[in-house]
N, C-alpha and C. Protein backbone atom coordinates (compact mmCIF):
# COMPACT_ATOMS: atom_id res chain seq x y z
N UNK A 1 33.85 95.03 136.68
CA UNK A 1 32.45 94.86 136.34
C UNK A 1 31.94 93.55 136.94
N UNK A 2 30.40 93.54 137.33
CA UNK A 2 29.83 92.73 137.87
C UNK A 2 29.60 91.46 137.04
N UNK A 3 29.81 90.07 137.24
CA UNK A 3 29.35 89.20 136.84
C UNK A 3 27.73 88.73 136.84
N UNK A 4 26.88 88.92 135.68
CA UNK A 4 25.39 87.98 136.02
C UNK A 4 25.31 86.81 137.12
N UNK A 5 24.67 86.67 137.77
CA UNK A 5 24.04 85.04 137.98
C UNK A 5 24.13 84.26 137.52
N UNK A 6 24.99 82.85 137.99
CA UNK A 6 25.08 81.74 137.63
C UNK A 6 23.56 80.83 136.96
N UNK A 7 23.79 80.28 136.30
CA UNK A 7 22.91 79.31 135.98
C UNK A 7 22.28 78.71 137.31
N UNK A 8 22.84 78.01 138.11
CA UNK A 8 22.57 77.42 138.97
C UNK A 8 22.01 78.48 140.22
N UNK A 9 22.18 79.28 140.37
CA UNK A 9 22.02 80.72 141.09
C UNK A 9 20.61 80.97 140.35
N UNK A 10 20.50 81.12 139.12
CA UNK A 10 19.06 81.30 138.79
C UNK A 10 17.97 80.47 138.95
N UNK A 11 18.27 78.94 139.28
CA UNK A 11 17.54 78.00 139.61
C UNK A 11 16.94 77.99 140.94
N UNK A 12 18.20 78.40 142.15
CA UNK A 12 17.77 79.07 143.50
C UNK A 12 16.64 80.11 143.49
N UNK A 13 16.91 80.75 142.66
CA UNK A 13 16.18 82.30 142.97
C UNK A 13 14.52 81.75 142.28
N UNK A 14 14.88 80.71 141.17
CA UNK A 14 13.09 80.63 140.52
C UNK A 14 12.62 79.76 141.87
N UNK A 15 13.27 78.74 142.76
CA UNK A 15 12.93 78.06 143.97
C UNK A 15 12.54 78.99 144.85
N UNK A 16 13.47 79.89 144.60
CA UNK A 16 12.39 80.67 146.08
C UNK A 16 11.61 81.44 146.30
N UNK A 17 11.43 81.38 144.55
CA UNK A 17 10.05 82.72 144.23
C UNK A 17 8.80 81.54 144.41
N UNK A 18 9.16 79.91 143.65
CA UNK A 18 8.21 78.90 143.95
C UNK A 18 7.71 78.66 145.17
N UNK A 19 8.49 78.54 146.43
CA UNK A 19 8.71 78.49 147.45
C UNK A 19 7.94 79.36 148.76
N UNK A 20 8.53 80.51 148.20
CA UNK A 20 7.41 81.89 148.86
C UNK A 20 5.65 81.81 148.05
N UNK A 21 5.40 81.36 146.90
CA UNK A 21 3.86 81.22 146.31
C UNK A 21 3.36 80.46 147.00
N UNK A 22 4.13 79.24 147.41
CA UNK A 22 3.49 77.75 148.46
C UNK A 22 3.45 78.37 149.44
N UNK A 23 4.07 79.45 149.96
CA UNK A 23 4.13 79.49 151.57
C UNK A 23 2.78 80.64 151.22
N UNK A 24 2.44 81.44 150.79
CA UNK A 24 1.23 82.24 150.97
C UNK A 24 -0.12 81.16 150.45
N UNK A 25 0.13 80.24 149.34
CA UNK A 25 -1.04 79.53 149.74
C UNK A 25 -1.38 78.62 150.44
N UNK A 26 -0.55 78.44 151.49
CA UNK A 26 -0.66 77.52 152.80
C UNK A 26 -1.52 79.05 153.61
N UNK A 27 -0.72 79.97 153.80
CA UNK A 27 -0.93 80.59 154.35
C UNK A 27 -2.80 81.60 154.66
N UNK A 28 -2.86 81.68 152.93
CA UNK A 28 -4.05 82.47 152.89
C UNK A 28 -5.11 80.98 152.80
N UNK A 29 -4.54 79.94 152.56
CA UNK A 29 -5.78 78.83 152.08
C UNK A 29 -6.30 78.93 150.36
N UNK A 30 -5.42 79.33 149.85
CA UNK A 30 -5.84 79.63 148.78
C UNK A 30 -4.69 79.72 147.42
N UNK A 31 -4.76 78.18 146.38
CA UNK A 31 -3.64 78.64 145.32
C UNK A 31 -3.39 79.92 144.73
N UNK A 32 -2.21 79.70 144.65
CA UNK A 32 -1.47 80.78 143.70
C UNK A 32 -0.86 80.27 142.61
N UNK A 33 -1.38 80.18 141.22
CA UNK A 33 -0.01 79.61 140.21
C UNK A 33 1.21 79.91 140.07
N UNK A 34 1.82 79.27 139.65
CA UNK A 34 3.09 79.88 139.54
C UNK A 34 3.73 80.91 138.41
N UNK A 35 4.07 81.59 138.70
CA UNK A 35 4.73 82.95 137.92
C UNK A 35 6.08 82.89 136.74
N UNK A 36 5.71 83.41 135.56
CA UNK A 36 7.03 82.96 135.28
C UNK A 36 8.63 83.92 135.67
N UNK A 37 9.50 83.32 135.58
CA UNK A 37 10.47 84.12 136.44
C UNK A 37 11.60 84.93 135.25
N UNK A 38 12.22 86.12 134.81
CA UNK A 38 13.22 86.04 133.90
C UNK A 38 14.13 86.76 134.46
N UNK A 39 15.68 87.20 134.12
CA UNK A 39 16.52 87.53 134.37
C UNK A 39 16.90 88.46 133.32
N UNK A 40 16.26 89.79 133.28
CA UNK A 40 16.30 90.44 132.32
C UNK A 40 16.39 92.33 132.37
N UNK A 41 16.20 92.19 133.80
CA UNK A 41 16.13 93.10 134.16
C UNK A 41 17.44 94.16 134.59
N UNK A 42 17.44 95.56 133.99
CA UNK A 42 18.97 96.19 134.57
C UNK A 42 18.91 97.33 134.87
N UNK A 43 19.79 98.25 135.56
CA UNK A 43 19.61 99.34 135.91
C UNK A 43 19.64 99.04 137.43
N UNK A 44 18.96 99.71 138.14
CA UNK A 44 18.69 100.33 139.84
C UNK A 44 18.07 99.30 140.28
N UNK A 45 17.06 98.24 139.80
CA UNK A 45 15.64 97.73 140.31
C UNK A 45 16.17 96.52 140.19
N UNK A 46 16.26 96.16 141.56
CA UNK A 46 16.23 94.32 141.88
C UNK A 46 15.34 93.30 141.30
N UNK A 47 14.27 93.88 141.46
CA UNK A 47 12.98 93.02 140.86
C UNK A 47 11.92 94.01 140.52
N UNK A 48 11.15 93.11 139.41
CA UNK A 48 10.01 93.82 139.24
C UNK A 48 8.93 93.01 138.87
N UNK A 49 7.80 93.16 139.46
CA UNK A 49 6.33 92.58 138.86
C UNK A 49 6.13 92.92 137.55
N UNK A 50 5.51 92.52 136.83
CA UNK A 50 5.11 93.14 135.36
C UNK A 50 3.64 91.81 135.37
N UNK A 51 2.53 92.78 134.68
CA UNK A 51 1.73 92.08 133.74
C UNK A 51 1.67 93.16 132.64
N UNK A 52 1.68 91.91 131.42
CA UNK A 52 1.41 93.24 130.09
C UNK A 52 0.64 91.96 128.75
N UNK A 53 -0.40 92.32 128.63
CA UNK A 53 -1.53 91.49 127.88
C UNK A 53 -1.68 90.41 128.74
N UNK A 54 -2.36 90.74 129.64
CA UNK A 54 -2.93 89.37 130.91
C UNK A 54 -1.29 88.50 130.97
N UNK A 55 -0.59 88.46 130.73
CA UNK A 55 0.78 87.71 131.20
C UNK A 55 1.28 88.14 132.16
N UNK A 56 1.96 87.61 133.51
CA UNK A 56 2.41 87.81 134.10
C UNK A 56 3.71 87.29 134.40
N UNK A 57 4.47 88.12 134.98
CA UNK A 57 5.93 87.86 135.05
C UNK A 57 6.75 88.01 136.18
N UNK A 58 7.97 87.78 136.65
CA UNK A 58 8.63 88.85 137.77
C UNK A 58 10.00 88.47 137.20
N UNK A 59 10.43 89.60 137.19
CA UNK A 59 11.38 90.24 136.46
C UNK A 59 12.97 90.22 137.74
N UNK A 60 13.80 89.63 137.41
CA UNK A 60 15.06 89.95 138.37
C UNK A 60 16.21 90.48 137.64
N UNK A 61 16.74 91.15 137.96
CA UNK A 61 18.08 91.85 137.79
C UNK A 61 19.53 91.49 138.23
N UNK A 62 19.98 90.39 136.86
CA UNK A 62 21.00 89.06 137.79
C UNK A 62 22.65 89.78 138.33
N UNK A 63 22.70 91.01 137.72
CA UNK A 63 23.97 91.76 138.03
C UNK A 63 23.74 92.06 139.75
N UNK A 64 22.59 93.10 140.25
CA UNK A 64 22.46 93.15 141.54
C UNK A 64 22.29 91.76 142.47
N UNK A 65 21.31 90.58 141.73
CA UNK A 65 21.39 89.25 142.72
C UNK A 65 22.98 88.77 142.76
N UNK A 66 23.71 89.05 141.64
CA UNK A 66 24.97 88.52 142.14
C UNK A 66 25.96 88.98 143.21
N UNK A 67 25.80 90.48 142.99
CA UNK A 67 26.51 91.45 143.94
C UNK A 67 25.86 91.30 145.36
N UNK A 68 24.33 90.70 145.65
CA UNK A 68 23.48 90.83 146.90
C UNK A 68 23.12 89.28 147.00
N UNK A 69 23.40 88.69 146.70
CA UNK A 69 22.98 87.37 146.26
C UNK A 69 21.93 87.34 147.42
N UNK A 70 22.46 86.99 148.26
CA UNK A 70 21.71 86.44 149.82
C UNK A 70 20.85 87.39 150.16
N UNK A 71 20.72 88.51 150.51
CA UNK A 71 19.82 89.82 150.69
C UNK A 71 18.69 89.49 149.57
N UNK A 72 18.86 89.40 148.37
CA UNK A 72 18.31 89.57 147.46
C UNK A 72 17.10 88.12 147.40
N UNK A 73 18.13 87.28 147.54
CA UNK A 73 17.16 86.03 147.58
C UNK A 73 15.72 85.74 148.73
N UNK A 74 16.26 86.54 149.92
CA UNK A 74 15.72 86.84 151.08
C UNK A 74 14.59 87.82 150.64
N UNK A 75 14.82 89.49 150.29
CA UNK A 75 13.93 90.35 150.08
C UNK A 75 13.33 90.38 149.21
N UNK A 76 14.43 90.28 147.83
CA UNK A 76 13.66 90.50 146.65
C UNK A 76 12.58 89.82 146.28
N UNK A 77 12.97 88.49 146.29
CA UNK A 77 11.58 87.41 145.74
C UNK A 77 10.99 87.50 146.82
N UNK A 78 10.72 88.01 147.98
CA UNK A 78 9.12 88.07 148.75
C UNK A 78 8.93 89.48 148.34
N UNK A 79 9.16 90.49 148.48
CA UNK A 79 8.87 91.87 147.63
C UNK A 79 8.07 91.65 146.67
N UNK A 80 8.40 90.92 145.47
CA UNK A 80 8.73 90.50 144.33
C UNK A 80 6.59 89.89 143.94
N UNK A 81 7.35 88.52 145.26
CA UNK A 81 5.91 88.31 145.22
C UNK A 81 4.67 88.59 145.73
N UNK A 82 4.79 89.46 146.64
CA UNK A 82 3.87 90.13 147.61
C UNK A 82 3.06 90.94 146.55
N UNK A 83 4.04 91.79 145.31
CA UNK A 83 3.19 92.27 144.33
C UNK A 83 2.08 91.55 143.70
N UNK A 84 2.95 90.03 143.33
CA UNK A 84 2.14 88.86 142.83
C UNK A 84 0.24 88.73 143.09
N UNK A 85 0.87 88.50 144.63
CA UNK A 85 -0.23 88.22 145.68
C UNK A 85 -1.00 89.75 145.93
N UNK A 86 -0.82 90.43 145.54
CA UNK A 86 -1.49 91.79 145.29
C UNK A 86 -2.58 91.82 144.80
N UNK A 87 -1.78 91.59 143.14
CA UNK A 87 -2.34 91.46 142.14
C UNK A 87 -3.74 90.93 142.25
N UNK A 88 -3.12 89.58 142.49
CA UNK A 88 -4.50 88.05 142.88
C UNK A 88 -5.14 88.48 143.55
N UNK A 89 -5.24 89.10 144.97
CA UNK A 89 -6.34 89.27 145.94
C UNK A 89 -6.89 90.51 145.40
N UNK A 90 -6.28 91.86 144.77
CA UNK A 90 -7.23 92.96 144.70
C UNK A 90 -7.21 93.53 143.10
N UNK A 91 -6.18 93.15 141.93
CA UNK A 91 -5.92 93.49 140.88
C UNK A 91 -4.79 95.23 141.08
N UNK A 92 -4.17 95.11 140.16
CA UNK A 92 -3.26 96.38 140.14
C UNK A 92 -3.48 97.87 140.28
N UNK A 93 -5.12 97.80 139.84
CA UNK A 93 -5.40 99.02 139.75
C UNK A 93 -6.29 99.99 141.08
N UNK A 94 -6.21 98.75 141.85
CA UNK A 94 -7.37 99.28 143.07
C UNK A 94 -6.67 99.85 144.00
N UNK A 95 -5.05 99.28 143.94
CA UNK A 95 -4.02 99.61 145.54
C UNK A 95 -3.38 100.51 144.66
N UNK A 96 -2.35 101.39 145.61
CA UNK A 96 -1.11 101.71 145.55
C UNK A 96 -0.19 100.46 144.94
N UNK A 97 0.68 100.64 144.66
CA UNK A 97 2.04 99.55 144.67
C UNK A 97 2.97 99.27 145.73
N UNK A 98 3.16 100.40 146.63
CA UNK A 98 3.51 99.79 148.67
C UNK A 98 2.33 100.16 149.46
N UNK A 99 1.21 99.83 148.89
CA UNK A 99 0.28 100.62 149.88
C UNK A 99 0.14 99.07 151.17
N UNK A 100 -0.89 99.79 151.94
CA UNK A 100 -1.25 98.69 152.99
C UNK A 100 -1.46 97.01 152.83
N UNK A 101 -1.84 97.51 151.53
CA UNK A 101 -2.48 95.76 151.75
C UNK A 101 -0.91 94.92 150.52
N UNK A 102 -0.19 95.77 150.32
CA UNK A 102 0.90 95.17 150.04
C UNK A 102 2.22 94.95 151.39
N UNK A 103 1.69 96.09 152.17
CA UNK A 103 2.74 95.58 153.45
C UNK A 103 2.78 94.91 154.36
N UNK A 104 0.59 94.45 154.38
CA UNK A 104 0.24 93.39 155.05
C UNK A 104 0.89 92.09 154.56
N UNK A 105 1.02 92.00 153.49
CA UNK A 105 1.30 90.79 153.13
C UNK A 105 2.74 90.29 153.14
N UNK A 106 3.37 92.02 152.87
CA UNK A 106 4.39 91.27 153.39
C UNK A 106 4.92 91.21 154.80
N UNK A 107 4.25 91.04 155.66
CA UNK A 107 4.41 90.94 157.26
C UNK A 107 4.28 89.65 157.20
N UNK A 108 2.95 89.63 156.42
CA UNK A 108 2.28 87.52 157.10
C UNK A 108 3.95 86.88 156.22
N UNK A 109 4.26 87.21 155.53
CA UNK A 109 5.35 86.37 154.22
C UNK A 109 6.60 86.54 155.21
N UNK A 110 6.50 87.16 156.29
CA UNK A 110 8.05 87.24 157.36
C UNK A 110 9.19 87.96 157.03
N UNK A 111 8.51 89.48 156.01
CA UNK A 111 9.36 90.15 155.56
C UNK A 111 9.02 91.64 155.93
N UNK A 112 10.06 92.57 155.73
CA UNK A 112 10.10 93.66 156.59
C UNK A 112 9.22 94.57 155.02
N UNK A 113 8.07 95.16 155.26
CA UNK A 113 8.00 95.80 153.93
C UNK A 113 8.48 97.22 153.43
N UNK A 114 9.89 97.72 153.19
CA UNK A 114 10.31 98.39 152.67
C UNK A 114 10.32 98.44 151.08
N UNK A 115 9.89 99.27 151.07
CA UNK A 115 9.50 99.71 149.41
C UNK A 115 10.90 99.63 148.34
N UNK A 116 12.05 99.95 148.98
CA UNK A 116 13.30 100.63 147.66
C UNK A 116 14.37 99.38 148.35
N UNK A 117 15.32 99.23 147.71
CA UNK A 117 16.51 98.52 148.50
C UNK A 117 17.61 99.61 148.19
N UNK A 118 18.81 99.93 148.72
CA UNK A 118 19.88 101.05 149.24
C UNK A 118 21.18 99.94 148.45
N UNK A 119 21.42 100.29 147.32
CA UNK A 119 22.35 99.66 146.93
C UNK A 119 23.56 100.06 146.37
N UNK A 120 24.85 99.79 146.48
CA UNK A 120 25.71 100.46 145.67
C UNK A 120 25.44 99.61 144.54
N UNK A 121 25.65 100.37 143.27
CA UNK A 121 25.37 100.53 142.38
C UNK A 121 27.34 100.27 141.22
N UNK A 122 28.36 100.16 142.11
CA UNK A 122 29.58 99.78 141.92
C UNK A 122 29.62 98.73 141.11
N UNK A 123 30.25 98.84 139.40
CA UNK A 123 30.18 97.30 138.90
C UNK A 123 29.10 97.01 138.19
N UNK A 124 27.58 97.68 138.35
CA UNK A 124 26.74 97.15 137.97
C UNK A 124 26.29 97.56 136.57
N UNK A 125 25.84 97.75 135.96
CA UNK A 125 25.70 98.09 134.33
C UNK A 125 24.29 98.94 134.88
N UNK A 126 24.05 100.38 134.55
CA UNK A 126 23.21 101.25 134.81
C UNK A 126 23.06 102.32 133.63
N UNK A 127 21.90 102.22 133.12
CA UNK A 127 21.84 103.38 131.85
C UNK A 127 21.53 104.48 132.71
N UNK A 128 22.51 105.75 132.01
CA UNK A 128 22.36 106.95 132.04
C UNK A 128 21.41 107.73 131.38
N UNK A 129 20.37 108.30 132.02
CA UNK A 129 19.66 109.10 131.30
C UNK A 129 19.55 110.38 131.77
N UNK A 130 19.32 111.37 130.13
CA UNK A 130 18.90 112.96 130.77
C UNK A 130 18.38 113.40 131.73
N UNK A 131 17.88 114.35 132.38
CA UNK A 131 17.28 114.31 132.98
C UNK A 131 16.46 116.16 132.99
N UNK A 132 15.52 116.05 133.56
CA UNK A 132 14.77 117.27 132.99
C UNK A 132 13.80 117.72 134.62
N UNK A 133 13.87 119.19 134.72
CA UNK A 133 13.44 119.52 135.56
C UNK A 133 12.09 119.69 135.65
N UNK A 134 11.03 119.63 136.82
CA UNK A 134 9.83 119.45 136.63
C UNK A 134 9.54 119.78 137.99
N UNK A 135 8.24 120.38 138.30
CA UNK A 135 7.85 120.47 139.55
C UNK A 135 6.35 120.26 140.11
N UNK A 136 5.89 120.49 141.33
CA UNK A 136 4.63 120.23 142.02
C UNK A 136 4.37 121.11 142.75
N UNK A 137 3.18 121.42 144.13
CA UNK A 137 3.24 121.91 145.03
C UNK A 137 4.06 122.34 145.98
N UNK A 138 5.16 120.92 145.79
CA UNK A 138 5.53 120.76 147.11
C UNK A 138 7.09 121.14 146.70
N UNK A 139 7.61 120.77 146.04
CA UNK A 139 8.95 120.68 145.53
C UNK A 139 9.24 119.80 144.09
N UNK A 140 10.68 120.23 143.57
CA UNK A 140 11.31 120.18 142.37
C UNK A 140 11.43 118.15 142.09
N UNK A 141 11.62 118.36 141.12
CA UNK A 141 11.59 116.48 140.60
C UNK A 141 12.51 116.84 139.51
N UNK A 142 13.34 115.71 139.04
CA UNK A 142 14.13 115.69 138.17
C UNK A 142 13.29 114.44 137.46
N UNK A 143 13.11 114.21 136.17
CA UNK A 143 12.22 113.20 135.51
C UNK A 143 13.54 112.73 134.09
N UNK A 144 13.34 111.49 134.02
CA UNK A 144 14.45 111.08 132.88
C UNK A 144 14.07 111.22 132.07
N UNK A 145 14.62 111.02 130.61
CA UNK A 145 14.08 111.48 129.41
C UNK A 145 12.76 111.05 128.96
N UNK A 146 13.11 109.47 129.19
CA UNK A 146 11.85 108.53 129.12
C UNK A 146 10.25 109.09 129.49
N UNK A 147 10.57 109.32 131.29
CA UNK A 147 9.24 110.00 131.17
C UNK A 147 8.61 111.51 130.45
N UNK A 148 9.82 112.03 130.35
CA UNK A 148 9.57 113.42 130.08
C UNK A 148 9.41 113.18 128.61
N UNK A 149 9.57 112.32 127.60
CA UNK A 149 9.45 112.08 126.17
C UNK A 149 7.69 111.69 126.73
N UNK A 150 7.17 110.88 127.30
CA UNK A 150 5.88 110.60 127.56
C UNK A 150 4.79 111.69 127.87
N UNK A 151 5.13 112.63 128.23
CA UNK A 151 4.61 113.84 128.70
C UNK A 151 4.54 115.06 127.97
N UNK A 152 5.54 114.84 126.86
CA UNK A 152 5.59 115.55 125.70
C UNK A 152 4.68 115.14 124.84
N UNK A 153 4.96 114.20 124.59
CA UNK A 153 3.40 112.88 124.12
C UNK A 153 2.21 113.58 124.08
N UNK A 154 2.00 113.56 125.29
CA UNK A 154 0.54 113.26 126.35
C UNK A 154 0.02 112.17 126.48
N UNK A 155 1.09 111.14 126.88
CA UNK A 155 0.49 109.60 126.81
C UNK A 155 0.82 109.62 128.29
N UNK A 156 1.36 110.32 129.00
CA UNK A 156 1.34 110.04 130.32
C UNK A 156 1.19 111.56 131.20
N UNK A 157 1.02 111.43 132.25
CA UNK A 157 0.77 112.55 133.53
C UNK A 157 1.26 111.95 135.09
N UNK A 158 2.16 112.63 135.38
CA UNK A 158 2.58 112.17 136.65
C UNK A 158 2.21 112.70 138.01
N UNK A 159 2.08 112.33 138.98
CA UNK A 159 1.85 113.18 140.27
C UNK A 159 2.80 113.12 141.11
N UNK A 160 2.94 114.06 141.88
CA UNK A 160 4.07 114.42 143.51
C UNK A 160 3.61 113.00 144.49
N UNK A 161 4.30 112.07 144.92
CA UNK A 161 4.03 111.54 145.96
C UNK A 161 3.36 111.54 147.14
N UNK A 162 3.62 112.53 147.49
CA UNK A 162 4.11 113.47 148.54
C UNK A 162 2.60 114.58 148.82
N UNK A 163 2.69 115.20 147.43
CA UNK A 163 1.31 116.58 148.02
C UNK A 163 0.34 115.89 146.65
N UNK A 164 0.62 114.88 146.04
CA UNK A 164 0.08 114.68 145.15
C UNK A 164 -0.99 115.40 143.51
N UNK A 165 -0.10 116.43 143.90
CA UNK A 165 -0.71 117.58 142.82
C UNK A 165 0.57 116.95 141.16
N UNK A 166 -0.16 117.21 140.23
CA UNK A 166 0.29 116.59 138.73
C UNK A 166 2.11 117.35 138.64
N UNK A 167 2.85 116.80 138.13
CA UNK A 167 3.81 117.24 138.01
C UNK A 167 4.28 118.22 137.00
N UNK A 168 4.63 119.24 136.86
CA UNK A 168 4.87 120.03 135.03
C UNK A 168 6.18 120.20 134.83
N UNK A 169 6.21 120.79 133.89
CA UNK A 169 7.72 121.09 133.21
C UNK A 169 7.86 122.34 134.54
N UNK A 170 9.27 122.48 134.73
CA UNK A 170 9.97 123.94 135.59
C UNK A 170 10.32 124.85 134.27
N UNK A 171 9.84 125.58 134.18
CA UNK A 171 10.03 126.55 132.85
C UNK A 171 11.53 127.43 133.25
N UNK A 172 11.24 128.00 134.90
CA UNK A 172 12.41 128.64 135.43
C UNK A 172 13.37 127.75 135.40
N UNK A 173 13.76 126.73 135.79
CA UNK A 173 14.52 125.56 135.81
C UNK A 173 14.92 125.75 134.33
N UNK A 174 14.32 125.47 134.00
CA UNK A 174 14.97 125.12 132.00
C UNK A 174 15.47 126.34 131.67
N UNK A 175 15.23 127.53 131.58
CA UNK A 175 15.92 128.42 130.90
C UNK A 175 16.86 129.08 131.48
């Protein structure tokens, strides 16, 4: 099993999330405050943006920075913050989450903008969840419990990527 991030390893990684904010407001001419940083994150996802009641956050996942350390320090925190800088210039709700004006930014930030990182997953602490069949226009989706408990709800509705038509339960699939 994977070891977390050092203490001192987490001090790097809040430097270079600080680090990359200075370099886009040199860059755009324009501050950026600083973000707070936590190590809290687990499962698949290196990093993640979050705002939730006007707070903002970015979220790292210290099992994968330890296993990727260097990759991670490199991609993740400009990924990480490019969302940041998203946010600030257009708010969350106007873009996509890799759309254009998130890959512009991360070009000017000297990073390649790929959306997912390709990781083994060996060692790392990953919850298992159900998973439930569901489909679109285009083709079949497997959805974890989580979302599929949301949809049972009706607190949420998902769409295909792809042909972008709403996603439903596979009735044939299930029975």
């Amino acid at each position: 099993m994977i070891e977390p991030i050092s203490e001192l390893q987490m001090r790097q990684v809040e430097d270079a999330t600080e680090r990359c904010i200075k370099k886009a407001s040199k860059l755009y001419g324009r501050e950026f405050a600083s973000i707070a940083v936590d190590f809290d994150l687990k499962g698949r996802c290196a990093g993640m943006y979050q705002v939730k009641g006007g707070h903002r956050r970015i979220r790292y996942n210290p099992w994968l920075f330890a296993k990727y350390f260097n990759d991670s320090l490199n991609e993740t925190v400009t990924h990480e913050v490019a969302h940041y800088l998203v946010d600030c210039f257009y708010g969350l709700r106007r873009v996509k989450p890799h759309g254009e004006e998130w890959k512009a930014i991360m070009i000017d930030l000297g990073a390649e903008p790929r959306a997912t990182g390709d990781y083994d997953l060996t060692g790392i602490p990953v919850r298992q969840y159900a998973k439930f069949n569901y489909r679109c226009g285009c083709r079949t989706h497997q959805l974890t419990s989580l979302r599929h408990k949301k949809i049972v709800q009706r607190r949420a509705q998902y769409r295909c990527q792809y042909c972008h038509d709403f996603i439903v339960v596979d009735i044939a699939a299930s029975a």
